[in-house]
C-alpha atoms as a PDB file:
ATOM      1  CA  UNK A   1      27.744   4.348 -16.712  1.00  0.00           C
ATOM      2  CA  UNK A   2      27.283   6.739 -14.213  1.00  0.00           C
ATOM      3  CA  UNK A   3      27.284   6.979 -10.677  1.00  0.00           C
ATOM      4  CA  UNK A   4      25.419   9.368  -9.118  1.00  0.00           C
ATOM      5  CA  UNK A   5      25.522   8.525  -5.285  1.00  0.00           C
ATOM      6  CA  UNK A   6      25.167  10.117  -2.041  1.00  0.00           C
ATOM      7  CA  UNK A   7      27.426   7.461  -0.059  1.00  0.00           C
ATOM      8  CA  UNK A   8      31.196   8.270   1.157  1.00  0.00           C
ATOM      9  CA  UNK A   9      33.553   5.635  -0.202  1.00  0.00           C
ATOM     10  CA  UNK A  10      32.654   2.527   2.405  1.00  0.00           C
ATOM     11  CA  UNK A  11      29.705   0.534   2.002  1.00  0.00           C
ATOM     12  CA  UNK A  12      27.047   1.503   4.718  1.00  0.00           C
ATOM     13  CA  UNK A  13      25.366  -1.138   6.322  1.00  0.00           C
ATOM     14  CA  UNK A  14      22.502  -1.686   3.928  1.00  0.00           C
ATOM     15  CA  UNK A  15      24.906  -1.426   1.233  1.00  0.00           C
ATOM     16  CA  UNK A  16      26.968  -4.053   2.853  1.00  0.00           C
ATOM     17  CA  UNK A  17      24.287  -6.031   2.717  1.00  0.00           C
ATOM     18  CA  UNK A  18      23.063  -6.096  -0.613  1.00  0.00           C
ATOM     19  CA  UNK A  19      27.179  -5.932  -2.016  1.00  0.00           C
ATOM     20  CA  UNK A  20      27.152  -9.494  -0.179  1.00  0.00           C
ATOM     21  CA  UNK A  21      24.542 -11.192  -1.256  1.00  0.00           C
ATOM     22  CA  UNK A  22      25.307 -10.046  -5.024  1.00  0.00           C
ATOM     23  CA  UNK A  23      28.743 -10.890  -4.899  1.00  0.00           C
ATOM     24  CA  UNK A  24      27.919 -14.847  -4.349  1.00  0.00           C
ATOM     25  CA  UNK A  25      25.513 -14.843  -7.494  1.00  0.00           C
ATOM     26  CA  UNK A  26      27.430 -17.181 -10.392  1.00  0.00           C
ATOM     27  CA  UNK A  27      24.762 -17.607 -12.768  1.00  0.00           C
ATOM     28  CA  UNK A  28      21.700 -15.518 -14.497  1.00  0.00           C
ATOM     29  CA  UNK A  29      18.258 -15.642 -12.868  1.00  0.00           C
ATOM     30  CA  UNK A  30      15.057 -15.277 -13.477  1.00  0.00           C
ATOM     31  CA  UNK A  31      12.901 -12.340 -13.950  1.00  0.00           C
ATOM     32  CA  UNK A  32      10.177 -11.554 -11.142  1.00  0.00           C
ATOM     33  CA  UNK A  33       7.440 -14.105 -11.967  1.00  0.00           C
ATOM     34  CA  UNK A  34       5.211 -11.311 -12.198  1.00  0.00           C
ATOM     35  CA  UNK A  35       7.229  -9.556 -14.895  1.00  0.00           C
ATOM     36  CA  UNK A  36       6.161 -11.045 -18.075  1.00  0.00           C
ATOM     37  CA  UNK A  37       2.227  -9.740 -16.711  1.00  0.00           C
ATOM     38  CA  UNK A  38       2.703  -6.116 -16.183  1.00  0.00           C
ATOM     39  CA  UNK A  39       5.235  -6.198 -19.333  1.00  0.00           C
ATOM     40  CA  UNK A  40       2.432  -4.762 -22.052  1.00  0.00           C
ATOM     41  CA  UNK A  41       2.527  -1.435 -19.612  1.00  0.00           C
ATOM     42  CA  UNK A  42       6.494  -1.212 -20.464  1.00  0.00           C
ATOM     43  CA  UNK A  43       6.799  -2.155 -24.085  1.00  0.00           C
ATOM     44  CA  UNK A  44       9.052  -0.364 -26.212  1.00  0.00           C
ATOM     45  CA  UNK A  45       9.836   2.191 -23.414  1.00  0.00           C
ATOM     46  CA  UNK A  46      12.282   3.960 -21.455  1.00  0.00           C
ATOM     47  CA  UNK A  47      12.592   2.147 -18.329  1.00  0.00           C
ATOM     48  CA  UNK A  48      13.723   3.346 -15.148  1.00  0.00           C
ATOM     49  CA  UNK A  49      14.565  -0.074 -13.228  1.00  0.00           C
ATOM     50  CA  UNK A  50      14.522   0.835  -9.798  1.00  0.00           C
ATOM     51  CA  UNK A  51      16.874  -1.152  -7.147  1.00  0.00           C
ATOM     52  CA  UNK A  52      17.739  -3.705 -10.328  1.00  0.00           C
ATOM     53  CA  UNK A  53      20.170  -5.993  -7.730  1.00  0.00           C
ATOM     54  CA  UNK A  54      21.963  -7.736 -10.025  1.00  0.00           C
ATOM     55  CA  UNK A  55      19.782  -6.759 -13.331  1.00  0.00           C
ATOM     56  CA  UNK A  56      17.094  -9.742 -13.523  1.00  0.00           C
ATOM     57  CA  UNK A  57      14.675  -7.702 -15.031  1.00  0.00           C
ATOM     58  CA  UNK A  58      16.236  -5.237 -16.939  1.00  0.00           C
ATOM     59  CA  UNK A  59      18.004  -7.962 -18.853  1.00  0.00           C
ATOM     60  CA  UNK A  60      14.524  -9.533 -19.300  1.00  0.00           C
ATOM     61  CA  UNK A  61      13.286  -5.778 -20.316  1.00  0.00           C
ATOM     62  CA  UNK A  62      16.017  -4.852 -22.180  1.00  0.00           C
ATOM     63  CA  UNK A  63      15.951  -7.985 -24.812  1.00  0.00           C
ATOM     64  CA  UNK A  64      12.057  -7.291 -25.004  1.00  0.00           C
ATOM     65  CA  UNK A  65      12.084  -4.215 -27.316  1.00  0.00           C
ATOM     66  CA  UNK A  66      12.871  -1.639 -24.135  1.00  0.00           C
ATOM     67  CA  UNK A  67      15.894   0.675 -23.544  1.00  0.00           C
ATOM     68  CA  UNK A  68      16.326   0.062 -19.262  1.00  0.00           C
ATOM     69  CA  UNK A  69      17.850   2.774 -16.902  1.00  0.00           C
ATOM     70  CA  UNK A  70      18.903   0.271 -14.377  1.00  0.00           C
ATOM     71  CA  UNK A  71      19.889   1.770 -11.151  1.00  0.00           C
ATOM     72  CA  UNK A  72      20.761   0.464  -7.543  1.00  0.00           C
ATOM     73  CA  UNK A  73      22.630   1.342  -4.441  1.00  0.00           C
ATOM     74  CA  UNK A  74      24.908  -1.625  -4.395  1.00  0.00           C
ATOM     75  CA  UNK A  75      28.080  -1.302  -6.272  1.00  0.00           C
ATOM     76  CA  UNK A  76      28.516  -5.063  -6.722  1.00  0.00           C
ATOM     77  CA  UNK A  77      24.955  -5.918  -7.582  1.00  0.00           C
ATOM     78  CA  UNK A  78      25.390  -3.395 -10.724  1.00  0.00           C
ATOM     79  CA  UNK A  79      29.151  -5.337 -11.147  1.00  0.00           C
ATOM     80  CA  UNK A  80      26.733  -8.752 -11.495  1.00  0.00           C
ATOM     81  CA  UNK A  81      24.495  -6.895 -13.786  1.00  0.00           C
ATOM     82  CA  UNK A  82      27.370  -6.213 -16.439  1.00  0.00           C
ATOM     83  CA  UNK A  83      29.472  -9.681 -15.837  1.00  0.00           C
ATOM     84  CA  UNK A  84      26.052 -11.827 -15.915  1.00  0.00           C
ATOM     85  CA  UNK A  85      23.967  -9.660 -18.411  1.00  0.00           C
ATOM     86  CA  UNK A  86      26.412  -7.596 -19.870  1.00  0.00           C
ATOM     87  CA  UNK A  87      24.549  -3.972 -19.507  1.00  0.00           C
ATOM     88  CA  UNK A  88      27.294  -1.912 -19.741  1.00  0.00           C
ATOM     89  CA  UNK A  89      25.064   1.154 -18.396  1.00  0.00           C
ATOM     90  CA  UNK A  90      24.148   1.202 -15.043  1.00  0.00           C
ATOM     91  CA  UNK A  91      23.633   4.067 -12.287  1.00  0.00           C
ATOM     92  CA  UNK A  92      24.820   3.705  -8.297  1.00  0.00           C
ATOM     93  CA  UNK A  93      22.057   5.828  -6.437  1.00  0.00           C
ATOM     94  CA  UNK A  94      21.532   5.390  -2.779  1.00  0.00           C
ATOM     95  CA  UNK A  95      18.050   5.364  -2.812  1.00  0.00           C
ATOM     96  CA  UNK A  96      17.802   4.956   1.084  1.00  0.00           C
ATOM     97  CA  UNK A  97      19.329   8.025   1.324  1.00  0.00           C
ATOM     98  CA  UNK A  98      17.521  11.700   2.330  1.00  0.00           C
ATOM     99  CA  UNK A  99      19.097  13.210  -0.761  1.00  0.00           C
ATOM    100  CA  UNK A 100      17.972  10.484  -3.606  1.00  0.00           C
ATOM    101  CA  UNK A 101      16.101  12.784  -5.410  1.00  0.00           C
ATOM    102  CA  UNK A 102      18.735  14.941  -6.010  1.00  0.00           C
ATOM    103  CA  UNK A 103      20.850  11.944  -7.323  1.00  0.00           C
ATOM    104  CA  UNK A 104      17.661  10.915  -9.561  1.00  0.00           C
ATOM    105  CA  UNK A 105      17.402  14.866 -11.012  1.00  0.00           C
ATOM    106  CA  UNK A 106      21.050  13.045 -12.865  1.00  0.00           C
ATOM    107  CA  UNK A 107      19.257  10.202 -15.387  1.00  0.00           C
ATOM    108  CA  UNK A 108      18.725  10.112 -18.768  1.00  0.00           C
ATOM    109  CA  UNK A 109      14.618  10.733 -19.438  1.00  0.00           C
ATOM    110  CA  UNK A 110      12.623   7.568 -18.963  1.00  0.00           C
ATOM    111  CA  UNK A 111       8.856   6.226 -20.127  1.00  0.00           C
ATOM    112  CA  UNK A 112       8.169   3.997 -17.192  1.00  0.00           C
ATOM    113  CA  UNK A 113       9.451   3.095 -13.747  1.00  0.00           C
ATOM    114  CA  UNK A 114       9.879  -1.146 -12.469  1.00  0.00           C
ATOM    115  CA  UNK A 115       9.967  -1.188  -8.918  1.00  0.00           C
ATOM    116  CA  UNK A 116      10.433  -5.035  -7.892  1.00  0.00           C
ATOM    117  CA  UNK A 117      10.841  -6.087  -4.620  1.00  0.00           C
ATOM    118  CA  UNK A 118      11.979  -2.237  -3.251  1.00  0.00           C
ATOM    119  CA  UNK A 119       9.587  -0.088  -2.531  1.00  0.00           C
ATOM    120  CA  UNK A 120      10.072   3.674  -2.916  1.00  0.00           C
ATOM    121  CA  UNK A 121       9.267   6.659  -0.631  1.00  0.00           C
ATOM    122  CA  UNK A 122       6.374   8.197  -1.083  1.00  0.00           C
ATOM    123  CA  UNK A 123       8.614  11.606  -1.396  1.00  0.00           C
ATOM    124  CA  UNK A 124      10.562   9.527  -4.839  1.00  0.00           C
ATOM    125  CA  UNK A 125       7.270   8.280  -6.243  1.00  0.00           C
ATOM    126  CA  UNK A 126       6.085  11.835  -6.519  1.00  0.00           C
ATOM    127  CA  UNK A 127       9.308  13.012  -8.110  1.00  0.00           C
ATOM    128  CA  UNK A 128       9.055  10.317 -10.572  1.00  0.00           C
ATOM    129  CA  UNK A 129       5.943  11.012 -11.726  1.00  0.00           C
ATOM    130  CA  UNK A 130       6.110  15.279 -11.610  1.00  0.00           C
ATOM    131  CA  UNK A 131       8.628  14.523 -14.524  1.00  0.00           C
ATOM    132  CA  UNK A 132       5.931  12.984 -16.896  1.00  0.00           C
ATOM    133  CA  UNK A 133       2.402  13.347 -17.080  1.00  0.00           C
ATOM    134  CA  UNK A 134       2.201  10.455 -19.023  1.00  0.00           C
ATOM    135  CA  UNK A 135       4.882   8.189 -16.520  1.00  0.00           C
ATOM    136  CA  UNK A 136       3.849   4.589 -15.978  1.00  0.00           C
ATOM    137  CA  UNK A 137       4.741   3.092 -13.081  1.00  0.00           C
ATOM    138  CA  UNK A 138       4.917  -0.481 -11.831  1.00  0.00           C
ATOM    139  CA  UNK A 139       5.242  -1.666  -8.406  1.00  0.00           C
ATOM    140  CA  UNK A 140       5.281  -5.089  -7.218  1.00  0.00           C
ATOM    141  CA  UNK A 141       6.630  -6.350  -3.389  1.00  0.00           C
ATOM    142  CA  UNK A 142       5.074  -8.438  -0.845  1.00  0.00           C
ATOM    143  CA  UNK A 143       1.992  -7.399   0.875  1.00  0.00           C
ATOM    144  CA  UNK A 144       2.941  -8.705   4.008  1.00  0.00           C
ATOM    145  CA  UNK A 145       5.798  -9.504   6.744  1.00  0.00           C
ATOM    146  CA  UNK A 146       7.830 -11.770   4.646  1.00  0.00           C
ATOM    147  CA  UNK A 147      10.446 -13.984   6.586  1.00  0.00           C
ATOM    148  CA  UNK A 148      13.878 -12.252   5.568  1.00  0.00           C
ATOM    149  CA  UNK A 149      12.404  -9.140   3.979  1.00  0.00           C
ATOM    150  CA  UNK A 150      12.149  -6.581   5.696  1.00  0.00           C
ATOM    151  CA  UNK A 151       8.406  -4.895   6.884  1.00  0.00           C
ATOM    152  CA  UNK A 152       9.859  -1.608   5.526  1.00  0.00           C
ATOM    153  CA  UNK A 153       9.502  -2.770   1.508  1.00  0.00           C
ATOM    154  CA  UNK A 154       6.448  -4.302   2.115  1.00  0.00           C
ATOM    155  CA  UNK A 155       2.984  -3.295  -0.075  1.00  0.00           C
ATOM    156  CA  UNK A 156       0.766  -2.758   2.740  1.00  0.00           C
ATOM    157  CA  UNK A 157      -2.915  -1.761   2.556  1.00  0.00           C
ATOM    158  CA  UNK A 158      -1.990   2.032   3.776  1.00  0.00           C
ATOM    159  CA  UNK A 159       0.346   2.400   0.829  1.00  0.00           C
ATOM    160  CA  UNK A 160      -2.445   1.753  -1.614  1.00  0.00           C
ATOM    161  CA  UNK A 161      -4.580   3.773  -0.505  1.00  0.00           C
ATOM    162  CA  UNK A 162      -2.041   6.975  -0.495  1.00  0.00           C
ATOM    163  CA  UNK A 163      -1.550   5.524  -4.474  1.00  0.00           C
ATOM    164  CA  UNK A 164      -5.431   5.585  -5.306  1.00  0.00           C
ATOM    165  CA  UNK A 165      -5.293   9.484  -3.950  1.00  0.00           C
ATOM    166  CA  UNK A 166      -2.594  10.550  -5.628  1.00  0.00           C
ATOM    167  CA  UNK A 167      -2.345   8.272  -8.713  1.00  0.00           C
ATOM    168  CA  UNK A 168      -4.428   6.962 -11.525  1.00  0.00           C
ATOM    169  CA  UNK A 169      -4.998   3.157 -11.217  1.00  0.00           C
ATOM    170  CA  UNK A 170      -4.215   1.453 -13.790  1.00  0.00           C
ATOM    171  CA  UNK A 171      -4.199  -2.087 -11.964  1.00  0.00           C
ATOM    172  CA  UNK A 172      -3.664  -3.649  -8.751  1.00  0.00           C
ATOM    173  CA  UNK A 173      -3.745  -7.122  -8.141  1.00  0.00           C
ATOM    174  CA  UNK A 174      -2.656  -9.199  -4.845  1.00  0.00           C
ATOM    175  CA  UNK A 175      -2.127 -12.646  -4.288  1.00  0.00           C
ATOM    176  CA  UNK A 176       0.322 -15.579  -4.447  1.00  0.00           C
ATOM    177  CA  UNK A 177       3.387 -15.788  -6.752  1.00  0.00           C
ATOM    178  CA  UNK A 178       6.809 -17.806  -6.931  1.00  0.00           C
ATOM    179  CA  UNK A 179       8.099 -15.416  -4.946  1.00  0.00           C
ATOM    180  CA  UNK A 180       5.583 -15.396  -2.039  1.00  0.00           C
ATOM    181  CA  UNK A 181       2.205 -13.223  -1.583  1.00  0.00           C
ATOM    182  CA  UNK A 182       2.650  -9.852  -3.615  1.00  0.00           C
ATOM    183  CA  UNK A 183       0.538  -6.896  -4.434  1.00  0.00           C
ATOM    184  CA  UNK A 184       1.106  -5.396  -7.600  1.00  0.00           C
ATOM    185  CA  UNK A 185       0.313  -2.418  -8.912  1.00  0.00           C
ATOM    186  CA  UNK A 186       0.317  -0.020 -12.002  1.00  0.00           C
ATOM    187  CA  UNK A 187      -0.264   3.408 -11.737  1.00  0.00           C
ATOM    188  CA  UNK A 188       0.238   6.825 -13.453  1.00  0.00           C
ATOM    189  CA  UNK A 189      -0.173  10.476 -12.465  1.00  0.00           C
ATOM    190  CA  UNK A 190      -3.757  11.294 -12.100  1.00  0.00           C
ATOM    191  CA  UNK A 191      -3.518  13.792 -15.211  1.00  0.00           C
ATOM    192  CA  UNK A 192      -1.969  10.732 -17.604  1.00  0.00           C
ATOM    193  CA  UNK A 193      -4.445   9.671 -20.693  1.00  0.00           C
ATOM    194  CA  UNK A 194      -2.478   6.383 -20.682  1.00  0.00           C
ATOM    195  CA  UNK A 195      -5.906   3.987 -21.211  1.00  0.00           C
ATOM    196  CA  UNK A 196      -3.359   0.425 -21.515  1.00  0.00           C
END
């Protein structure tokens, strides 16, 4: 486990939070419904699951032939992830934090990057995929101002269109899920061959 984090000892208020509503999960969950669709992009790789919560999908990932990187900035959604899913391996990285980066510069190598429900700064997506040419990465949030969620993690229409200049589009799909109206999409860096 490792915990490479930019926060002083007490939970900040996003922190706070997230540590909440972890703490009152009991029992496994699902995966993201839209999981099991983008999954032939992650198979059999290194996956860096970013914001896991309580480790939904890299428990789904990680009995599906992939070795998962899960990393959040709670402390007691990665405490659900190992007494719910037992993943032992875990990293705390405040990801809302100026100086993520740095703290990402600390993991293992990875294959591919699950973003579910978070969505990164355009400063961390370009990171991610300087360290592999050949980096897949999925993200999948709602496309809109979803009641309880806030309008900062939300796919928007100007997002996409800073991914099609920068990244290779691999798919991109929006529309209604179990989990509300999402946009998903799967990119890589614009020199990648990956042709999935």
């Amino acid at each position: 486990m490792g915990e490479f984090s930019t926060n002083s000892r007490e939970d900040k208020p996003f922190e706070s939070k997230w540590n909440k509503k972890f703490s009152l999960l009991d029992e496994k969950q699902r995966e993201v419904s839209f999981l099991p669709w983008v999954f032939p992009w992650l198979e059999a790789k290194v996956v860096l699951d970013l914001a896991c919560g309580a480790g939904r999908n890299s428990f789904y990932l990680k009995n599906r032939s992939c070795d998962v990187l899960p990393v959040d900035g709670s402390r007691a959604g990665l405490h659900k992830l190992q007494e719910l899913y037992g993943i032992k391996d875990h990293w705390l990285v405040d990801l809302e934090e100026k100086n993520s980066i740095e703290a990402l510069q600390n993991l293992p190598e990875f294959e591919a990057v699950l973003s579910s429900f978070y969505k990164p700064s355009r400063e961390v997506l370009q990171y991610l995929s300087s360290l592999n040419p050949e980096l897949v990465i999925v993200l999948g949030t709602f496309s809109e101002n979803q009641e309880g969620f806030s309008k900062r993690f939300c796919f928007d229409r100007e997002l996409f269109e800073w991914l099609e200049s920068h990244f290779r589009i691999l798919l991109h799909r929006e529309g209604a899920c179990e989990e509300g109206r999402v946009r998903l999409c799967v990119f890589s860096p614009k020199t990648s061959s990956n042709r999935n």
